[in-house]
N, C-alpha and C. Protein backbone atom coordinates (compact mmCIF):
# COMPACT_ATOMS: atom_id res chain seq x y z
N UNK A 1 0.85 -1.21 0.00
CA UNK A 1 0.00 0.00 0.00
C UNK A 1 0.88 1.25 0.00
N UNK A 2 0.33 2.54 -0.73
CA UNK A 2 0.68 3.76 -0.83
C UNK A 2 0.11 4.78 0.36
N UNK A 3 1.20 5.40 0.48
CA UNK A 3 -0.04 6.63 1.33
C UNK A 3 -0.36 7.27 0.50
N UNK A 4 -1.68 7.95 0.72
CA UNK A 4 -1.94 8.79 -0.06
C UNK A 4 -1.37 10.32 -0.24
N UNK A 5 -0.73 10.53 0.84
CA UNK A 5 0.14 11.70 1.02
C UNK A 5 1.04 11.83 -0.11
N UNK A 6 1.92 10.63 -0.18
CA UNK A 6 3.19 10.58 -0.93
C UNK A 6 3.33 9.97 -2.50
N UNK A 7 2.08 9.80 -2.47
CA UNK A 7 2.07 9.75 -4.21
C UNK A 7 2.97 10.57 -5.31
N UNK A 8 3.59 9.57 -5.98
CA UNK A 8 5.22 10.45 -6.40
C UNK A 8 4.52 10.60 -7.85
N UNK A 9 4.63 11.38 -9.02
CA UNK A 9 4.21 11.34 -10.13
C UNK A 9 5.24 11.29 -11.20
N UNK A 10 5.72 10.56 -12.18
CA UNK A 10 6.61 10.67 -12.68
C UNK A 10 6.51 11.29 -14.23
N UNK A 11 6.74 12.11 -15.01
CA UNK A 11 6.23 12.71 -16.25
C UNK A 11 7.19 12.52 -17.62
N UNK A 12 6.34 11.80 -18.73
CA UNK A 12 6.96 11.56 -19.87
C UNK A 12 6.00 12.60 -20.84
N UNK A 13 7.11 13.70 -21.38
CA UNK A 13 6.59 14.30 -22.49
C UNK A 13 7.21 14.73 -23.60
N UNK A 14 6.65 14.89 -24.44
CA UNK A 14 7.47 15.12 -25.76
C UNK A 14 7.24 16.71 -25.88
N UNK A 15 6.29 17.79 -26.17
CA UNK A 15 6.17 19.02 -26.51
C UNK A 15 6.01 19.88 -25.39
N UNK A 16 4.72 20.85 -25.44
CA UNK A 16 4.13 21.60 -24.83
C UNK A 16 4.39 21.48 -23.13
N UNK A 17 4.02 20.56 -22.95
CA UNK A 17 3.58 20.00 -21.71
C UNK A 17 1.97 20.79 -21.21
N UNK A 18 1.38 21.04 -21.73
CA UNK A 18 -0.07 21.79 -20.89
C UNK A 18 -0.30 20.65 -20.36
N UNK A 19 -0.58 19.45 -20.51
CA UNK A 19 -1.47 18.90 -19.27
C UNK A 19 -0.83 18.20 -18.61
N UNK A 20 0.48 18.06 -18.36
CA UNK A 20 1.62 18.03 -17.50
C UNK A 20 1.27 19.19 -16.60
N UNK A 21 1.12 20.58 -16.79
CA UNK A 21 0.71 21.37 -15.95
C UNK A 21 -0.33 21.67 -15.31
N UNK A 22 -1.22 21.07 -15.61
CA UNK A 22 -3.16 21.39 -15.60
C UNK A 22 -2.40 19.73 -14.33
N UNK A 23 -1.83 18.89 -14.31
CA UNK A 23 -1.68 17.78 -13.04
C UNK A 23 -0.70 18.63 -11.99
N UNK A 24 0.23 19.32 -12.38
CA UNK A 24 1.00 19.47 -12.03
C UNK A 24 0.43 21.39 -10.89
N UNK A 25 -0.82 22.16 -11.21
CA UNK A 25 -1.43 22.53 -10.89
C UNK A 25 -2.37 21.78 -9.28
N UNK A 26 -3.11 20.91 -10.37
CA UNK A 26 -3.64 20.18 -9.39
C UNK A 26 -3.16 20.08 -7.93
N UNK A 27 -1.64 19.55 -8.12
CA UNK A 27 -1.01 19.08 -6.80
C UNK A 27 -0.83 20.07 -5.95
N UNK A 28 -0.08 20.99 -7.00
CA UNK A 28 -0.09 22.60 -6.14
C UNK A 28 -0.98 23.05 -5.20
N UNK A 29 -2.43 23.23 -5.53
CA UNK A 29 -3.30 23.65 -5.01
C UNK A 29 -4.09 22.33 -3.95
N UNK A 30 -3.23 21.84 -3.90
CA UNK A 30 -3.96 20.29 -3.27
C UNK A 30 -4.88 19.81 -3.50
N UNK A 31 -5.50 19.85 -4.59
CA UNK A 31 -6.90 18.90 -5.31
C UNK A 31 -6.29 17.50 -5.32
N UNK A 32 -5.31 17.27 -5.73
CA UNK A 32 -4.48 16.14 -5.92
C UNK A 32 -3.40 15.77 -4.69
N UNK A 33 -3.71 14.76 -4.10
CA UNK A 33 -2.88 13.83 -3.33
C UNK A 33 -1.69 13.40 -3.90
N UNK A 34 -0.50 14.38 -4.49
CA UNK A 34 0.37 13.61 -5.49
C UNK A 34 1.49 14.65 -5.46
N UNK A 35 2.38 13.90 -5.84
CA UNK A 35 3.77 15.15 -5.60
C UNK A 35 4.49 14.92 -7.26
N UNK A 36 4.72 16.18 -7.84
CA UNK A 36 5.37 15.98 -9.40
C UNK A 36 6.94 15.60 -8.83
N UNK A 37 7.88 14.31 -9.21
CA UNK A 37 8.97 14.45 -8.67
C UNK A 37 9.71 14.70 -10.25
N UNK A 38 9.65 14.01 -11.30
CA UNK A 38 10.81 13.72 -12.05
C UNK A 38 9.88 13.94 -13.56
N UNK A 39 10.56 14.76 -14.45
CA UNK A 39 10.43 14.62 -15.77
C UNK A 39 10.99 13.99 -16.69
N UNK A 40 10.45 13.06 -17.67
CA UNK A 40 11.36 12.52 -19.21
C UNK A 40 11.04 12.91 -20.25
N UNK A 41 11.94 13.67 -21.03
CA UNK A 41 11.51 13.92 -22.18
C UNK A 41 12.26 13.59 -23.42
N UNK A 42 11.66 12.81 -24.57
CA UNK A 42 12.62 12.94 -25.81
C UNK A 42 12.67 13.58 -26.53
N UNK A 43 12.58 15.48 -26.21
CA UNK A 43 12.71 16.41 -26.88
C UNK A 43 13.40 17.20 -25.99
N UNK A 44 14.75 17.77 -26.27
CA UNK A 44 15.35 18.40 -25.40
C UNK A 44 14.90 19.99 -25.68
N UNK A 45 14.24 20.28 -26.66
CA UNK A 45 13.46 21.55 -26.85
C UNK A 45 12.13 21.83 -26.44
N UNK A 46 11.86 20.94 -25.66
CA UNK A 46 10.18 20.42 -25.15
C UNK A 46 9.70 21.62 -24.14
N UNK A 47 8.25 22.09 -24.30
CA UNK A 47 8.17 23.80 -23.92
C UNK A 47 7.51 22.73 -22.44
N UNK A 48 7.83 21.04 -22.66
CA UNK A 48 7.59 20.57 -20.87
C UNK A 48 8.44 21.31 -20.04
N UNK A 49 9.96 20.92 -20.37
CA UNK A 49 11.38 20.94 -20.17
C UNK A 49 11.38 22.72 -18.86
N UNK A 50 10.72 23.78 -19.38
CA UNK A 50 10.23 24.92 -18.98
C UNK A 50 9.29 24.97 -18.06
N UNK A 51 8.52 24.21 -17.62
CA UNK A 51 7.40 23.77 -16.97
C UNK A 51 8.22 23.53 -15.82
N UNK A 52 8.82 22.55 -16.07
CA UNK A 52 9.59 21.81 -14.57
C UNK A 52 10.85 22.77 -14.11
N UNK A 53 11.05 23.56 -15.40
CA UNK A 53 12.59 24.08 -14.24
C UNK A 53 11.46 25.40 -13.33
N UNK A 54 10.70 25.57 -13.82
CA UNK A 54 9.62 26.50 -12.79
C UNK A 54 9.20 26.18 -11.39
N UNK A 55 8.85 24.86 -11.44
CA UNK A 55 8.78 24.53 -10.19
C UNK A 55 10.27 23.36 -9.56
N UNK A 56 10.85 23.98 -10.00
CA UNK A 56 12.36 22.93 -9.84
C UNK A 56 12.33 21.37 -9.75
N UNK A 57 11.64 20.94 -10.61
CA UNK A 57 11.62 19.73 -10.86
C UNK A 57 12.28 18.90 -11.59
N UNK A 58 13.32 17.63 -11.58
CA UNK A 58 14.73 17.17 -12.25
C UNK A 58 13.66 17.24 -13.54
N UNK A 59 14.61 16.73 -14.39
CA UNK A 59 14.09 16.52 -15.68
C UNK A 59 15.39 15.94 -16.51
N UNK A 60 15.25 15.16 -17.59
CA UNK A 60 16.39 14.33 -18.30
C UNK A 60 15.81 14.42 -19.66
N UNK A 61 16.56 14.40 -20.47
CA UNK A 61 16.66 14.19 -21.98
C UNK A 61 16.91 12.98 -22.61
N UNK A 62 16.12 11.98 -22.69
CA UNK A 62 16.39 10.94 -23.20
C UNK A 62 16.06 10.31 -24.17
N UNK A 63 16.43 10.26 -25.10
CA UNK A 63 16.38 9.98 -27.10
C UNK A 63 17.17 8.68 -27.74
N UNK A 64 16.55 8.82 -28.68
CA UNK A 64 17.92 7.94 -29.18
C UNK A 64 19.00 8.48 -29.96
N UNK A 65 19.08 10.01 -29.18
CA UNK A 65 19.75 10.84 -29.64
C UNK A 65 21.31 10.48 -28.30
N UNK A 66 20.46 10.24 -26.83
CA UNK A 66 21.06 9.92 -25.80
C UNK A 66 21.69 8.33 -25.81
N UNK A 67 20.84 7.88 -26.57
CA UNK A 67 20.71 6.38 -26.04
C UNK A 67 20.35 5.67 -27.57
N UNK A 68 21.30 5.23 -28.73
CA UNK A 68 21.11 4.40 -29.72
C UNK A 68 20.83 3.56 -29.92
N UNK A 69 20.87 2.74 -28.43
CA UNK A 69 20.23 1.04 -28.93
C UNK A 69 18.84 1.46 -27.67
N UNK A 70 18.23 1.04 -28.63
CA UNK A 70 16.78 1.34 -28.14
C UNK A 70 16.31 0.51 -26.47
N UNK A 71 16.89 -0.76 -26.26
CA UNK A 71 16.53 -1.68 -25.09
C UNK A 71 17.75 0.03 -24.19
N UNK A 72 19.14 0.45 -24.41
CA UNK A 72 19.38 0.82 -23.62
C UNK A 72 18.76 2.42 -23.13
N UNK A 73 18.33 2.63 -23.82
CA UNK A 73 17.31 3.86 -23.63
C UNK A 73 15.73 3.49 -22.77
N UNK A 74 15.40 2.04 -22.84
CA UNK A 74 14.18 1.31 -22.22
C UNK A 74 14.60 1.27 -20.58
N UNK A 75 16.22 0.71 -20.19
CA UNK A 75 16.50 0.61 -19.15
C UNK A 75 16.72 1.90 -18.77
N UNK A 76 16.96 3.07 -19.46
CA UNK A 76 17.74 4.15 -18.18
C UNK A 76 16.51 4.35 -18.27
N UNK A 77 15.19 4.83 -19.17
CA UNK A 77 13.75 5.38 -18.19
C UNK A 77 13.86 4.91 -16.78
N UNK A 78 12.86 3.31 -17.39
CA UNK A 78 13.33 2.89 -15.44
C UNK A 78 14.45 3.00 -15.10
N UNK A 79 15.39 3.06 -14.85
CA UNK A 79 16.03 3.60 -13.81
C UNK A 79 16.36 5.02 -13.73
N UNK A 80 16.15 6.14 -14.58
CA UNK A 80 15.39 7.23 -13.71
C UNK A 80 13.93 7.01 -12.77
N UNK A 81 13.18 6.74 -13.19
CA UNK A 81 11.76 6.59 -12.97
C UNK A 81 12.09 5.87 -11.20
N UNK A 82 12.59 4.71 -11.17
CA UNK A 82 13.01 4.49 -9.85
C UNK A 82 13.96 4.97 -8.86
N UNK A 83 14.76 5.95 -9.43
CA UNK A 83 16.01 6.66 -9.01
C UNK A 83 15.03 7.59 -7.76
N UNK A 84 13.79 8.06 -8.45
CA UNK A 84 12.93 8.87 -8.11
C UNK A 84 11.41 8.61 -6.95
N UNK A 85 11.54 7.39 -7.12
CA UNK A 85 10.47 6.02 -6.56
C UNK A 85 9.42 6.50 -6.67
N UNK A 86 9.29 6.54 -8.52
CA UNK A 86 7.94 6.64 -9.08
C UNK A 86 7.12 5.57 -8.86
N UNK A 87 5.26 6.55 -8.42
CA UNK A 87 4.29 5.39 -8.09
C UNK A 87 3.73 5.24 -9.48
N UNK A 88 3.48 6.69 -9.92
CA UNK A 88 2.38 6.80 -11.30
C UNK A 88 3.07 7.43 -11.99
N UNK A 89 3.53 6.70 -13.22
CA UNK A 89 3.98 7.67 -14.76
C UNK A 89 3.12 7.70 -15.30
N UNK A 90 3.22 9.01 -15.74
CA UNK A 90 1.77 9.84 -16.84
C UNK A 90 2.35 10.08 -17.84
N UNK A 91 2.08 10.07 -19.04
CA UNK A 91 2.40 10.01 -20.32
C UNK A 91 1.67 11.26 -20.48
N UNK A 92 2.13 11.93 -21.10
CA UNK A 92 1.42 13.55 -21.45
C UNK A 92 1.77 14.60 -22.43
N UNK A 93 1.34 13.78 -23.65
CA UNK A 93 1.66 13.84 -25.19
C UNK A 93 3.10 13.30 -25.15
N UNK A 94 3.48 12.21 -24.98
CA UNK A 94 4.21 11.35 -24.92
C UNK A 94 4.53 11.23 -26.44
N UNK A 95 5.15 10.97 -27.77
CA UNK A 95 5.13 10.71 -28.83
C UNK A 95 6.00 9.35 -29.18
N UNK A 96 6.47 8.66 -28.39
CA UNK A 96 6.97 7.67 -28.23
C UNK A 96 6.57 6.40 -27.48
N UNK A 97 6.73 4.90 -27.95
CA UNK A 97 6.46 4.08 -28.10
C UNK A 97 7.12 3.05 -26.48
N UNK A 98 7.12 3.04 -25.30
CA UNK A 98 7.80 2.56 -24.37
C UNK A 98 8.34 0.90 -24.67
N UNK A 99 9.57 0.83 -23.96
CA UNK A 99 9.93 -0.27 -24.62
C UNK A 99 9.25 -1.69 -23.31
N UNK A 100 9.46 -2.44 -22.95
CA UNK A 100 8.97 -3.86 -22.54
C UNK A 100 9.61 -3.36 -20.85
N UNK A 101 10.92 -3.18 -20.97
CA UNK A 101 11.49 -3.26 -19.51
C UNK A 101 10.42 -2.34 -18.99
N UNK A 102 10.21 -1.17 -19.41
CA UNK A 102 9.81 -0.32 -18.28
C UNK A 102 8.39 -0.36 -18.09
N UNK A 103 7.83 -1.09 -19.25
CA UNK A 103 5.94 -1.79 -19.22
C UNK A 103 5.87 -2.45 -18.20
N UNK A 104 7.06 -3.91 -17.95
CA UNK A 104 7.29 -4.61 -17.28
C UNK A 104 7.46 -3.89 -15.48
N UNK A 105 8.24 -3.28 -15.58
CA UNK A 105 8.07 -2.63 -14.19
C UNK A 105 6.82 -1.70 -13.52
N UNK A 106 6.30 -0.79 -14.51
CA UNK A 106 5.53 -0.18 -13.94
C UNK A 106 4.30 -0.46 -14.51
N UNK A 107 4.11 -1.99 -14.51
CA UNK A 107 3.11 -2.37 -14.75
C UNK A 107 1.20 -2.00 -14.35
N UNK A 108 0.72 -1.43 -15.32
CA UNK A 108 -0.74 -1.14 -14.02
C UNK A 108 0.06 0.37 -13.32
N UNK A 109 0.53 1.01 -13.84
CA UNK A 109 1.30 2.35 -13.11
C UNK A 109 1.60 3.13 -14.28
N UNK A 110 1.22 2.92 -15.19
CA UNK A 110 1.73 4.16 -16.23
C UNK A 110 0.25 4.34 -17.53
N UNK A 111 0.19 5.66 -17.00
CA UNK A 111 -1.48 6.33 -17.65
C UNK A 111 -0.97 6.70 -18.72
N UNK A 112 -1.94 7.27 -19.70
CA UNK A 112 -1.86 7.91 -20.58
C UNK A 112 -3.33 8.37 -21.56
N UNK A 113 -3.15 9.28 -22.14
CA UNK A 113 -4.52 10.38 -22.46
C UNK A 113 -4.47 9.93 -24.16
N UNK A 114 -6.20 9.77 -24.53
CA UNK A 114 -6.26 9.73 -25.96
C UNK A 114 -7.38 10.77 -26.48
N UNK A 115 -6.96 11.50 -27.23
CA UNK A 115 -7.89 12.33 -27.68
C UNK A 115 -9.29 12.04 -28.61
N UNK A 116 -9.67 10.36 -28.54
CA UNK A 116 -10.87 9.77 -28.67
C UNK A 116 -11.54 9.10 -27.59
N UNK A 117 -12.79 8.50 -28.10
CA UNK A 117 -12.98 7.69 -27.10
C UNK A 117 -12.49 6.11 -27.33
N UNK A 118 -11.77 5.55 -27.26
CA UNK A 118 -11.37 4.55 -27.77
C UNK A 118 -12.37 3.27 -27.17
N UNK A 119 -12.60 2.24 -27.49
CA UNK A 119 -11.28 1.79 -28.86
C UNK A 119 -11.40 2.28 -30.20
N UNK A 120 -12.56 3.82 -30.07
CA UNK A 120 -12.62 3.95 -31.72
C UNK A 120 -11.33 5.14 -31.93
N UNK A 121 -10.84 4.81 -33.18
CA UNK A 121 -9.83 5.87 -33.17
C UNK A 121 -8.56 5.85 -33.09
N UNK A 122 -8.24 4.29 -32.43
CA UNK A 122 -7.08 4.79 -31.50
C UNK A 122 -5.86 3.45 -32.54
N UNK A 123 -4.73 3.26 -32.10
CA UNK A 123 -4.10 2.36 -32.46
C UNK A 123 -2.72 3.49 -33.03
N UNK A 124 -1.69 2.45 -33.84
CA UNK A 124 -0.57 3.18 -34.76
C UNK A 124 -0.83 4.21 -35.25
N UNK A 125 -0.18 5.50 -35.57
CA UNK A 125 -0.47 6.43 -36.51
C UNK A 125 -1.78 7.83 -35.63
N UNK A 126 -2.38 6.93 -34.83
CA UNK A 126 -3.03 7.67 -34.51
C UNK A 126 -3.20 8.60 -33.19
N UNK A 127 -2.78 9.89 -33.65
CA UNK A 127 -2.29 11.14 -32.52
C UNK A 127 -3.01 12.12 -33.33
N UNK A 128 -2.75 13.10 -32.23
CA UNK A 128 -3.28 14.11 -32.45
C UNK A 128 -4.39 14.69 -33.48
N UNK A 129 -3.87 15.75 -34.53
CA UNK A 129 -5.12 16.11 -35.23
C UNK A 129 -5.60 15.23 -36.19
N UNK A 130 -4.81 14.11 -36.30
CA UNK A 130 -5.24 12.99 -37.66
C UNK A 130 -6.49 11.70 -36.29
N UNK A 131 -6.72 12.12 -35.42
CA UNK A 131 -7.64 11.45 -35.10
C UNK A 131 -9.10 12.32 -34.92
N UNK A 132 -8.62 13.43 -34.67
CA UNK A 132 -9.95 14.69 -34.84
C UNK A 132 -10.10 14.48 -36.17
N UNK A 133 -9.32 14.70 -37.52
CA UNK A 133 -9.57 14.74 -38.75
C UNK A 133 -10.44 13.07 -38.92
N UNK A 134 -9.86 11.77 -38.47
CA UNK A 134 -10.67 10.87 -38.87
C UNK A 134 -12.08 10.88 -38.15
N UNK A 135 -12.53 11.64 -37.23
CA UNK A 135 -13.64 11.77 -36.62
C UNK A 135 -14.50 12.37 -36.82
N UNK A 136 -14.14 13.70 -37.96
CA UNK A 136 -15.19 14.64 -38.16
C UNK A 136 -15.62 13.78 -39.67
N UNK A 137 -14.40 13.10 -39.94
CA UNK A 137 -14.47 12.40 -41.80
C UNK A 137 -15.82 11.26 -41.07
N UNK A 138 -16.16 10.59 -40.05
CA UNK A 138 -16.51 9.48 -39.66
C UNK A 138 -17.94 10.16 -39.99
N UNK A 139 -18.44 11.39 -39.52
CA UNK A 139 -19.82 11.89 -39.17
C UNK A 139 -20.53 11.40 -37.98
N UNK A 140 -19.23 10.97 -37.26
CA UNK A 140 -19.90 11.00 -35.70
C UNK A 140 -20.44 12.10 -34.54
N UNK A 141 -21.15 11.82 -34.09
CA UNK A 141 -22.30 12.77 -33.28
C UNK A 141 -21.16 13.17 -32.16
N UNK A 142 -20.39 12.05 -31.63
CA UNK A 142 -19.89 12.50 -30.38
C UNK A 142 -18.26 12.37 -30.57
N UNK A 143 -17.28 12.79 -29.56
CA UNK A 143 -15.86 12.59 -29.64
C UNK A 143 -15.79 12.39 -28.14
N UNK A 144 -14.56 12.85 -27.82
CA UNK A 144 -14.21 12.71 -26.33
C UNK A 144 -12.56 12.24 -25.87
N UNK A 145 -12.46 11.94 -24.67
CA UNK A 145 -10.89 11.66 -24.56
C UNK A 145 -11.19 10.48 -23.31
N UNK A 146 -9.92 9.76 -23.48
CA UNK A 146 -9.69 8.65 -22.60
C UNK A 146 -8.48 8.50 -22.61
N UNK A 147 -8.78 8.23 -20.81
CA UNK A 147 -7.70 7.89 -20.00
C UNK A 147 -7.56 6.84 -19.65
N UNK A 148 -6.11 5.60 -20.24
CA UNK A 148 -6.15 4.19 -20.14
C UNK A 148 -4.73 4.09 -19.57
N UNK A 149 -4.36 2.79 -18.85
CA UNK A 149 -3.30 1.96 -18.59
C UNK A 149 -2.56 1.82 -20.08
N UNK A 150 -1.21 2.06 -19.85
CA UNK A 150 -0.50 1.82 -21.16
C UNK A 150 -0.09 0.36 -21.13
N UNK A 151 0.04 -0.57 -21.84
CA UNK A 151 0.30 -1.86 -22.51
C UNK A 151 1.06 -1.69 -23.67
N UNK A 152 1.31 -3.08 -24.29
CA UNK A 152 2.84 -2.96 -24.79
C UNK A 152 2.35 -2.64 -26.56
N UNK A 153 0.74 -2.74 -27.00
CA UNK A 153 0.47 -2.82 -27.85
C UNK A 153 -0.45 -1.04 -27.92
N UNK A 154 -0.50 -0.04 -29.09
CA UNK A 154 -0.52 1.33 -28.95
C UNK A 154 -1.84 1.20 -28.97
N UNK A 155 -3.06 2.11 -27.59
CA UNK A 155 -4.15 2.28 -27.08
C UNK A 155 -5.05 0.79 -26.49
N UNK A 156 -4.49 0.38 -26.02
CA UNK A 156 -5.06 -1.38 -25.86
C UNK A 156 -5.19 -1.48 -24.47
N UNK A 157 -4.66 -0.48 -23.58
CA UNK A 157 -4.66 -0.93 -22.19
C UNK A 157 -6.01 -0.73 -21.58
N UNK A 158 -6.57 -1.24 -20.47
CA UNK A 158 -7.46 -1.13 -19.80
C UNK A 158 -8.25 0.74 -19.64
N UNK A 159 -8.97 0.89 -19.86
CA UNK A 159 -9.40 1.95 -20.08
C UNK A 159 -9.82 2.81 -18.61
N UNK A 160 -9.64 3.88 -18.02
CA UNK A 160 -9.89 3.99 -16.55
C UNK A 160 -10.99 5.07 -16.60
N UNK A 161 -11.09 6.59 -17.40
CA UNK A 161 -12.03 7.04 -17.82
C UNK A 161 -12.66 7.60 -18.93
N UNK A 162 -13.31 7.89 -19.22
CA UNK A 162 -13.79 8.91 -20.44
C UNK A 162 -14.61 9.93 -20.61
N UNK A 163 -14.48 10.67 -21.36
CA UNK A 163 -15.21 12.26 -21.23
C UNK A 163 -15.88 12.00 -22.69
N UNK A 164 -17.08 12.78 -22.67
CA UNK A 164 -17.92 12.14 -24.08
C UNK A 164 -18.23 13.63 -24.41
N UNK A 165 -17.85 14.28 -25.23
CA UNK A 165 -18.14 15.46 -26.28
C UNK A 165 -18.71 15.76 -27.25
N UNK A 166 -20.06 16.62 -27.46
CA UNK A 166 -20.80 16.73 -28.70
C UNK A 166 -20.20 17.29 -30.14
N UNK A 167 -20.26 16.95 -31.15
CA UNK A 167 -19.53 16.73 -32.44
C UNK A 167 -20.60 18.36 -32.76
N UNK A 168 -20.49 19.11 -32.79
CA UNK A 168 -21.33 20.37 -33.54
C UNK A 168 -20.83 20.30 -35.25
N UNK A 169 -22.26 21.08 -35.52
CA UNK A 169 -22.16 20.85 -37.17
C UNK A 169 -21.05 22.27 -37.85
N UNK A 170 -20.93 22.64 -36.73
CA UNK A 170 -19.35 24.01 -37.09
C UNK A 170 -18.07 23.64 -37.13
N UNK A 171 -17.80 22.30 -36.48
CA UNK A 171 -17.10 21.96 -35.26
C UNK A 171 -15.36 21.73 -36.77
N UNK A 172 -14.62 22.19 -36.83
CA UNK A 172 -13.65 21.77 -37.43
C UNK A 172 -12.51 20.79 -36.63
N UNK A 173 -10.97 20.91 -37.16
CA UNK A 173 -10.38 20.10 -36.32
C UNK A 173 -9.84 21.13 -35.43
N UNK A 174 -9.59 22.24 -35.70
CA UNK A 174 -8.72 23.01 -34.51
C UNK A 174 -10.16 22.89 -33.73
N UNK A 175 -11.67 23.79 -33.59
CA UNK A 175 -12.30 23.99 -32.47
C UNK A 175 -12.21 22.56 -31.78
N UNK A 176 -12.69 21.17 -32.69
CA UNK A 176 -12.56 20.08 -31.93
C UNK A 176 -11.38 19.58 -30.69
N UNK A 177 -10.28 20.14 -31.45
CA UNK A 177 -9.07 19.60 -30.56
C UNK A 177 -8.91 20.56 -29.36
N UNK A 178 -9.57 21.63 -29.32
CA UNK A 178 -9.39 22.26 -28.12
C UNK A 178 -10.60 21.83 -27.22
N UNK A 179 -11.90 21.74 -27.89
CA UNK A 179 -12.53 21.35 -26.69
C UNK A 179 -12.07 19.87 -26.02
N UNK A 180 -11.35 18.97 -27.22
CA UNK A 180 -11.14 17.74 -26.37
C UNK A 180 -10.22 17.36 -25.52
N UNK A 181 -9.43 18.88 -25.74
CA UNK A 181 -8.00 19.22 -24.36
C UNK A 181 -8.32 19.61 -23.59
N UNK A 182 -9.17 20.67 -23.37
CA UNK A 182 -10.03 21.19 -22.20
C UNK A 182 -10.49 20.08 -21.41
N UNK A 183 -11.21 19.57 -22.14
CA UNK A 183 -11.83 18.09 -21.25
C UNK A 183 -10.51 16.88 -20.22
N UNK A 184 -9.60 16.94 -21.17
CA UNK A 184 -8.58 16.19 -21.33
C UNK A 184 -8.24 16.47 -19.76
N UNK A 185 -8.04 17.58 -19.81
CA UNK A 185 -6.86 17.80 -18.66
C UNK A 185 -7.61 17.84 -17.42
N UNK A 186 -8.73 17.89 -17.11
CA UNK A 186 -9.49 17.60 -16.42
C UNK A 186 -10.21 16.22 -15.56
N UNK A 187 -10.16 15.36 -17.34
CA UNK A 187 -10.20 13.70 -17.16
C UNK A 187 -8.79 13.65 -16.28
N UNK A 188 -7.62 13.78 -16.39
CA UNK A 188 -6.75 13.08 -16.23
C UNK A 188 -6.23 13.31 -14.70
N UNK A 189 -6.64 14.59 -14.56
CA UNK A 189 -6.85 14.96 -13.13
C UNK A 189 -7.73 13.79 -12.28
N UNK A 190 -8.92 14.07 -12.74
CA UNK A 190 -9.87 12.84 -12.14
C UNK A 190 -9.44 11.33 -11.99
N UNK A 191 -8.88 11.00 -12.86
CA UNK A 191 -8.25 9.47 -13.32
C UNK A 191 -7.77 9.05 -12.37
N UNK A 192 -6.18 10.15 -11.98
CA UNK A 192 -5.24 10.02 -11.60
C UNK A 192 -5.98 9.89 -10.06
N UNK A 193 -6.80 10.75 -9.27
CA UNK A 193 -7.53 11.06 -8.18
C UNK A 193 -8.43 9.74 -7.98
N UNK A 194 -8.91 9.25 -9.05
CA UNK A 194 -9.30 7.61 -8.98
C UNK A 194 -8.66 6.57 -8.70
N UNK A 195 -7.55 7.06 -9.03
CA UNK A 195 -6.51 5.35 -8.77
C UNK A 195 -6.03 5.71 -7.27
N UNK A 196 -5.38 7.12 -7.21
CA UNK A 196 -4.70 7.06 -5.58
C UNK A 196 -6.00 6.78 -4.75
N UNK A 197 -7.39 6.94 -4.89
CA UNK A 197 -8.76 6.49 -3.83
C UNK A 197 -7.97 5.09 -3.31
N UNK A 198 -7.75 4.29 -4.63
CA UNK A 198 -7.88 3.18 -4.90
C UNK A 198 -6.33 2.11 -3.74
N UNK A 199 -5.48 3.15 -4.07
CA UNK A 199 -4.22 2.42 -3.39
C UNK A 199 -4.21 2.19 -1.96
């Protein structure tokens, strides 16, 4: 068992980081039972990277710019990630594919956000605005975002919540993708606040 006090959060992102911050908020203001300890990113230009030196939070650069053979770039995650004694890694526009070791360890411990409701939508190839674009092409009524357990195969893990969004007949891909970030960062707040109930 966890306390709920000491819930460590561990953060993998590739760009922006906004909903790295919309969690990382959360904790601040104590809505969230959770402490941000450690960032990963495989963009050493990542506007995350800025996020964390704000609230002085480590952060590492790790690529296969760092790390060429891909298994040895799998092991140093985890072992940052444990250096840190991560409970929950959050994936948070993550653009990369995790390798087996670190599935293997933080098994049932590492979230991540889809900007559908899956399982429609989701799989290889499918990020960002090319899943708003296949959704408005679909003529579906609704969209939404989900928050699932990552597994070793891309959007397949156990699903924990979902936010369900009305498709308007205006609705393009930029208005779509913002309302389904808005939602987003909110789900993931909640998610995350679901599982520590749970520990």
């Amino acid at each position: 068992m966890v306390n709920n006090q000491n819930i460590r959060l561990g953060f993998l992102a590739s760009h922006n980081g906004s909903t790295m911050q919309a969690i990382i908020d959360a904790c601040i203001k104590e809505s969230l039972n959770a402490e941000p300890v450690v960032l990963i990113t495989n963009n050493s230009r990542s506007g995350a990277i800025c996020r964390a030196k704000k609230i002085k939070m480590p952060f590492y650069h790790l690529s296969s710019k760092t790390h060429s053979n891909p298994d040895d770039l799998d092991q140093e995650i985890t072992k940052i990630l444990k250096l840190y004694s991560v409970d929950l890694v959050l994936l948070t526009g993550y653009m990369k594919k995790l390798g087996n070791f670190t599935l293997k360890n933080f098994s049932k411990r590492i979230l991540n956000s889809h900007p559908a409701l899956l399982p429609n939508y989701g799989g290889r190839g499918m990020y960002g605005t090319k899943v708003h674009q296949k959704v408005l092409e679909s003529g579906d009524k609704f969209t939404g975002s989900t928050i699932h357990f990552v597994e070793s195969n891309y959007d397949s893990g156990q699903i924990i919540s979902q936010s369900k969004i009305s498709i308007l007949p205006n609705d393009c891909i930029d208005t779509l993708e913002k309302k389904v970030k808005f939602e987003e960062k909110k789900l993931y707040v909640n998610s995350i606040r679901k599982i520590i109930d749970k520990l």
